[in-house]
Protein backbone atom coordinates (compact mmCIF):
# COMPACT_ATOMS: atom_id res chain seq x y z
CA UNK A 1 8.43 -3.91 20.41
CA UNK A 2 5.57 -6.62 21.98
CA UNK A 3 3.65 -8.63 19.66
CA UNK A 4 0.91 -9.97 21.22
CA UNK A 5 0.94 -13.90 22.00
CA UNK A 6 -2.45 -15.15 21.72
CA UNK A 7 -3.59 -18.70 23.22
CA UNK A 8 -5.23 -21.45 21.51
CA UNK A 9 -8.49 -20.37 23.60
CA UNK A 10 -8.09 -16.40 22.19
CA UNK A 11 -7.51 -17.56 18.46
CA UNK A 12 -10.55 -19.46 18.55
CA UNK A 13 -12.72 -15.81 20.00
CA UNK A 14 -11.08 -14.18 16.95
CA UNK A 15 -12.33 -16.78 14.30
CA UNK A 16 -15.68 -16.27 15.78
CA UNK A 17 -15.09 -12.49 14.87
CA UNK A 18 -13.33 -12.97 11.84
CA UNK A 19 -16.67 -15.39 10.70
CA UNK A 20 -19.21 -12.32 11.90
CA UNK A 21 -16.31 -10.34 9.42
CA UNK A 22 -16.61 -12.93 6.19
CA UNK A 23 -20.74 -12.65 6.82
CA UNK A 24 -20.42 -8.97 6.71
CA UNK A 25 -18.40 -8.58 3.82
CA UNK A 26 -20.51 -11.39 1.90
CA UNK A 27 -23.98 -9.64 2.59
CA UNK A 28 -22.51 -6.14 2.21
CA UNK A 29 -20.99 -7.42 -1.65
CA UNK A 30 -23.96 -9.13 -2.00
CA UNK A 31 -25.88 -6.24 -1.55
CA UNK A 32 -23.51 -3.92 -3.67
CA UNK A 33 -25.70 -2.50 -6.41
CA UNK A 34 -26.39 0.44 -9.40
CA UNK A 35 -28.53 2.61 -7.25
CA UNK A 36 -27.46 1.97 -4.06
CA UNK A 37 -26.02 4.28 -1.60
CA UNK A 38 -22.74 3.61 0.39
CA UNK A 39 -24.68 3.95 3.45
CA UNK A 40 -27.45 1.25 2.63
CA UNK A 41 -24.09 -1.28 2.78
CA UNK A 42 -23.33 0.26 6.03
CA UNK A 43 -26.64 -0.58 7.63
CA UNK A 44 -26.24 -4.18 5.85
CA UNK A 45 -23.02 -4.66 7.97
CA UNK A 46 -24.82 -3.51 11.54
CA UNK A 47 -27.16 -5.84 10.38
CA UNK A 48 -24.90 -8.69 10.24
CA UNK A 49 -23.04 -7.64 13.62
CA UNK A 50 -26.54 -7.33 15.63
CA UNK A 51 -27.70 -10.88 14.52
CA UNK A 52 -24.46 -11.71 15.60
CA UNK A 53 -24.12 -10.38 19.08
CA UNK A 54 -20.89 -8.78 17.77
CA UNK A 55 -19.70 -5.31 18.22
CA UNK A 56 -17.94 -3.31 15.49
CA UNK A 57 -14.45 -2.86 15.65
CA UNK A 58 -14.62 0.62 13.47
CA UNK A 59 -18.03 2.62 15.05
CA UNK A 60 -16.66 5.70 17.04
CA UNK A 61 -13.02 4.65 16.20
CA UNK A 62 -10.76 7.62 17.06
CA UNK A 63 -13.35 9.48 19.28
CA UNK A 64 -10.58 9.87 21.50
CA UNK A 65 -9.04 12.59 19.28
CA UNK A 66 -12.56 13.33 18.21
CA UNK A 67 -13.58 12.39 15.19
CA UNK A 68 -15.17 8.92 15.78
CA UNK A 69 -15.73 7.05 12.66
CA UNK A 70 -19.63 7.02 12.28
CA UNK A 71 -19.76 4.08 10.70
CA UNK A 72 -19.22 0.16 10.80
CA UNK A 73 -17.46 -0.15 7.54
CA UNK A 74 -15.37 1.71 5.49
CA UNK A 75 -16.91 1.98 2.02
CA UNK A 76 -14.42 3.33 -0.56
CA UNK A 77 -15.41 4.14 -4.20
CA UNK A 78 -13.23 4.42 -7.29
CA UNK A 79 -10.53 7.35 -6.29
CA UNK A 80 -11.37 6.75 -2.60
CA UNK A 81 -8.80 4.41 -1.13
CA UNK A 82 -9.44 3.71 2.22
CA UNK A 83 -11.62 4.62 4.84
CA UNK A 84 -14.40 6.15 3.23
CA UNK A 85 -17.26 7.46 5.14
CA UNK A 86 -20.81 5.27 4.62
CA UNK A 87 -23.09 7.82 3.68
CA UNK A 88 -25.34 9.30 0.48
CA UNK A 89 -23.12 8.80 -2.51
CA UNK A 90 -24.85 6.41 -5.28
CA UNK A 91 -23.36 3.86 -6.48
CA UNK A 92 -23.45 3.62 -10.38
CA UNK A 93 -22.44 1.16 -12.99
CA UNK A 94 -18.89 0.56 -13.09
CA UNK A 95 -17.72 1.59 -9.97
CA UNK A 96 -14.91 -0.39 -8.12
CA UNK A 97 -16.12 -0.67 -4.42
CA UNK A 98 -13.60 -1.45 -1.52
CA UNK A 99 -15.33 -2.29 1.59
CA UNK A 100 -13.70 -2.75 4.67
CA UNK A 101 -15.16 -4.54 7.70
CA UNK A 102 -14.57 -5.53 11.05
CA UNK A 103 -15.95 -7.03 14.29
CA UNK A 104 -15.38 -7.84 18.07
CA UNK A 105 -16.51 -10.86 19.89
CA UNK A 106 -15.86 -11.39 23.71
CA UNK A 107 -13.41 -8.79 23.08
CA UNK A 108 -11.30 -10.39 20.40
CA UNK A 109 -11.18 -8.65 16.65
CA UNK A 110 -11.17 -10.21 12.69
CA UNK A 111 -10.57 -7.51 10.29
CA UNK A 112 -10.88 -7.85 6.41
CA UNK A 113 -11.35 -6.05 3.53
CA UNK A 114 -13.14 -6.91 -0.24
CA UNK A 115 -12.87 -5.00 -3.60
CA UNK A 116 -15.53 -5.71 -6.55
CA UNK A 117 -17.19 -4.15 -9.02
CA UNK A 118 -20.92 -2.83 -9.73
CA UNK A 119 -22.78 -3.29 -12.28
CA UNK A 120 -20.55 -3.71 -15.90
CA UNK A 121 -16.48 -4.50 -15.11
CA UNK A 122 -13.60 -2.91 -16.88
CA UNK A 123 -10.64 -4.77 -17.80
CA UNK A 124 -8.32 -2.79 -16.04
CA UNK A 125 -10.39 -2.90 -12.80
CA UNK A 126 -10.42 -6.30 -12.69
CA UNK A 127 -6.68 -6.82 -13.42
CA UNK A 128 -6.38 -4.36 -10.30
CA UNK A 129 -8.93 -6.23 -8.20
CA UNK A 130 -6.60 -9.03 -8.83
CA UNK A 131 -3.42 -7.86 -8.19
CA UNK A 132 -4.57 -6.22 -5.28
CA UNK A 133 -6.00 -10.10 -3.94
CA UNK A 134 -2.79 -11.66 -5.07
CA UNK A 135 -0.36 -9.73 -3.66
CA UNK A 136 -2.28 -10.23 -0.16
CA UNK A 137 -2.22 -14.18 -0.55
CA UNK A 138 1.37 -13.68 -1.03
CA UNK A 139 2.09 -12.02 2.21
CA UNK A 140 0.02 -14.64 3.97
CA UNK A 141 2.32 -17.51 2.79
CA UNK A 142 5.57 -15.73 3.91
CA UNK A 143 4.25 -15.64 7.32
CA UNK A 144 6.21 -18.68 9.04
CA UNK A 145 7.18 -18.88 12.62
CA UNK A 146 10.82 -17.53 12.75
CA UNK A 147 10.22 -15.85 9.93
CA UNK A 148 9.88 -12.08 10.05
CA UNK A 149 7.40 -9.74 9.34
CA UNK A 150 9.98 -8.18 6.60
CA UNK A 151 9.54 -11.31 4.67
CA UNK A 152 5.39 -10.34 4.65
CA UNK A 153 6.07 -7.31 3.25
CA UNK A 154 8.68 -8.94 0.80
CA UNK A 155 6.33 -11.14 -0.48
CA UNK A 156 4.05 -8.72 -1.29
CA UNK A 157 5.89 -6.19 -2.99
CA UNK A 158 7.97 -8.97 -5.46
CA UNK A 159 4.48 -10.11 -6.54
CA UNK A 160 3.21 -6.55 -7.37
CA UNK A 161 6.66 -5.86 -9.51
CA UNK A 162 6.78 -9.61 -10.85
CA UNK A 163 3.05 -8.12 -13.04
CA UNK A 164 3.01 -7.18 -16.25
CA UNK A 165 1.12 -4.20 -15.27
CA UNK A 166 2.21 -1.40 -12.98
CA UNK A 167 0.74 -0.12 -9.86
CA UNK A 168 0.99 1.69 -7.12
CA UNK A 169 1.40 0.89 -3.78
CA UNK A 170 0.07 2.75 -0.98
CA UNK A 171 2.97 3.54 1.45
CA UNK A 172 1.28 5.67 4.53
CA UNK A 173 -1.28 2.68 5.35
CA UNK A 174 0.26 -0.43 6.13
CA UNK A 175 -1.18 -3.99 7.24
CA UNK A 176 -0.88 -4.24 11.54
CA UNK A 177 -1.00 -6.79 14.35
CA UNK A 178 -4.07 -7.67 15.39
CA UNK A 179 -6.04 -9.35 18.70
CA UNK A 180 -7.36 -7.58 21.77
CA UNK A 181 -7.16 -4.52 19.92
CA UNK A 182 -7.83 -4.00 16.02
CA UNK A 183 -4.54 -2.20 15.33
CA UNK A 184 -1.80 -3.30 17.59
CA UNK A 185 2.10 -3.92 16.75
CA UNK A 186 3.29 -4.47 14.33
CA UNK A 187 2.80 -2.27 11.16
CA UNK A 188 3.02 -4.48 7.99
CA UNK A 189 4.38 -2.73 5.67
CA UNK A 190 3.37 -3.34 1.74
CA UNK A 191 6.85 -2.89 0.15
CA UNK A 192 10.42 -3.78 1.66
CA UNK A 193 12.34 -2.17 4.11
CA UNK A 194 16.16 -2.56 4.92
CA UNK A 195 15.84 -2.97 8.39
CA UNK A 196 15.59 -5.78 10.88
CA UNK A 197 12.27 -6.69 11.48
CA UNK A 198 9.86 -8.68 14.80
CA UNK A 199 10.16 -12.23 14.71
CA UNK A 200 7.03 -14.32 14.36
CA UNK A 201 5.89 -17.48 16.27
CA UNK A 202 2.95 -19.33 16.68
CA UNK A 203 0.32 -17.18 18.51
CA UNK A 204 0.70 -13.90 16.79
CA UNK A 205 -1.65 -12.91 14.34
CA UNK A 206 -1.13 -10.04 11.21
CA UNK A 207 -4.19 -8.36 9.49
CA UNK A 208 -2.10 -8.17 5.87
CA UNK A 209 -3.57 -5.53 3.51
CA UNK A 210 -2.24 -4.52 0.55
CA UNK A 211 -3.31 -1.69 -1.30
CA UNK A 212 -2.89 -0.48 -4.87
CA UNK A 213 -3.69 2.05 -7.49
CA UNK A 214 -4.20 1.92 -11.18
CA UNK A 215 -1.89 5.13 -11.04
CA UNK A 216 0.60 6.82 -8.44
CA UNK A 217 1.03 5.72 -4.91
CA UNK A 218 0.69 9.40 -3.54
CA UNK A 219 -2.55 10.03 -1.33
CA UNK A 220 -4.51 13.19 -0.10
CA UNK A 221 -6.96 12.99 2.69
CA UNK A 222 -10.58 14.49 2.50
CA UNK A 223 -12.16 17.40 4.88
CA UNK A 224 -14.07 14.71 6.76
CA UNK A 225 -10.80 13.66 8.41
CA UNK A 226 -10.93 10.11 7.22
CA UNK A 227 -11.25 9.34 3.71
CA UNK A 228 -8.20 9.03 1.27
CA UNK A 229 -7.73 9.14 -1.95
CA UNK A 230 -5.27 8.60 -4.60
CA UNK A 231 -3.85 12.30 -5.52
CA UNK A 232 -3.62 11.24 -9.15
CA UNK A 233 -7.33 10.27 -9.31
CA UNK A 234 -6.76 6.45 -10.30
CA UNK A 235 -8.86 4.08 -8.60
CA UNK A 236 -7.81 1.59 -6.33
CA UNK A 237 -8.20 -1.76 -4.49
CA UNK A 238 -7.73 -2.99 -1.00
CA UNK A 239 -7.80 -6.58 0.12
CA UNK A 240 -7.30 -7.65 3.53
CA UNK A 241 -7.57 -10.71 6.13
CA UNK A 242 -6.84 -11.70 9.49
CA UNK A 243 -4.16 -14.26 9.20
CA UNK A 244 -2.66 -16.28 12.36
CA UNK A 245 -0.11 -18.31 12.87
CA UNK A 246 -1.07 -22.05 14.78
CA UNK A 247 1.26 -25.26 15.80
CA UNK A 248 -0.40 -26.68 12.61
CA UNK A 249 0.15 -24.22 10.22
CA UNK A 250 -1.48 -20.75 9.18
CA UNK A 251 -5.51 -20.09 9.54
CA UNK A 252 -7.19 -17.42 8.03
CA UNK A 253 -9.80 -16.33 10.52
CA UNK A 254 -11.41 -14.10 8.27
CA UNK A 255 -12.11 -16.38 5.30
CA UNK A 256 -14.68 -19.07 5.68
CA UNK A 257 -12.89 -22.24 4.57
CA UNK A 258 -10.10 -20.60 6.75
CA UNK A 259 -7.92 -20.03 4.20
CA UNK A 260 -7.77 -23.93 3.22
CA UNK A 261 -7.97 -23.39 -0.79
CA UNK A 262 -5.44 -20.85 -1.02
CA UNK A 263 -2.93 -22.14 1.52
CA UNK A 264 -2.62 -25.78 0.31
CA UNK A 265 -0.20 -27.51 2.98
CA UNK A 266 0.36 -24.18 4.87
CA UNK A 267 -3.13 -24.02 5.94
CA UNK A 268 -3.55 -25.51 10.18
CA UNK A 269 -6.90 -24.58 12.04
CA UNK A 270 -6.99 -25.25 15.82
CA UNK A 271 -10.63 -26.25 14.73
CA UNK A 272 -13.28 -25.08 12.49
């Protein structure tokens, strides 16, 4: 397996995507309301991209086997894990949103993904929201050069099983290396697996997603080819970001302060 080795010159092209990323998924939340359709947030993001002068890493993704994705986020509501189509459904009060955004400048991607909730918040969906948040900060502070990517997934799955409450875990859609292409090597898985694992080093950079349910971890795919959702019918939550690994520590490219009030003494930007 290569893992892609990115310069200090390349890491700074993907924090300039991964800040176009943090805009989009600030406006698109922002914009998140009872009433609104999940295709009003879509145009928000291609708003955000075009002012910009970034392109979207998801429009037309997998045309090659054709069925581009049509649009520049995925938008996925309550049962809908992942990937959910922008379109006509409504959002109403209650709902737990997952929207999942990313962009491409001079060729270099930031992926990252945001859960919340319209309108009034249940209990449970916001215990989810932040177990789902948690669990990804987790996986970003096991990232270490010489470390492994086994010890990302590690992380993550202790502090889902160290909760008081149980979820699910999604098992067929897994974090991934990131760079000159939005999904590269290496998969990130969310749970542990018994088996050696790629070595990281400074230069490589992991877009670490976890992704739970209130229920099951078992998925079923809709007719449109792209959006999944849990076969159980519990909602879910996603969180994502674009984490990289510098000579001064780790950077978050998609998080505005970089990741600096989450990672404490981990946290080393090339600049910002």
């Amino acid at each position: 397996m290569t893992i892609e080795v990115k310069t200090a010159e390349q890491l700074l092209l993907m924090r300039r995507a991964g800040l176009v990323v943090a805009e989009g998924l600030a406006a698109m939340c922002g914009a998140a309301a009872v009433g609104v359709t999940t295709g009003e947030l879509d145009a928000v993001g291609r708003e955000v991209l075009a002012r910009n002068g970034a392109l979207s890493s998801f429009l037309n993704y997998g045309e090659d086997w054709g069925n581009g994705f049509p649009g520049v986020a995925c938008i996925s509501v309550n049962e809908e894990l992942v990937h959910g189509v922008p379109g006509e459904r409504v959002l109403r009060d209650g709902d737990v949103v997952s929207i999942d955004f990313g962009a491409i400048v001079e060729g270099w991607h930031g992926d990252a993904a945001r859960t919340i909730i319209v309108g009034t918040p249940d209990e449970a969906d916001l215990a989810l929201i932040d177990a789902t948040r948690d669990a990804m900060w987790a996986g970003a502070l096991a990232m270490r050069p010489e470390g492994r990517v086994g010890d990302v997934s590690r992380a993550i799955e202790e502090h889902v099983k160290s909760l008081p409450r149980r979820y699910g875990t999604l098992k067929e859609y897994t974090g991934h290396g990131i760079g000159s292409e939005m999904h590269m090597e290496p998969d990130v898985p969310n749970w542990h697996r018994r088996r050696p694992t790629p070595r990281l080093t400074v230069g490589m950079a992991l877009a670490i997603e976890p992704m739970l349910t209130r229920g099951l971890h078992q998925t079923l795919e809709l007719d449109d080819g792209w959006t999944v959702i849990s076969r159980d019918g519990s909602r879910g939550a996603h969180w994502e970001n674009t984490v990289a690994i510098t000579e001064r520590g780790l950077w978050v490219l998609t998080e505005p302060d970089g990741g600096e009030a989450s990672l404490g003494d981990r946290f080393g930007p090339l600049a910002d």
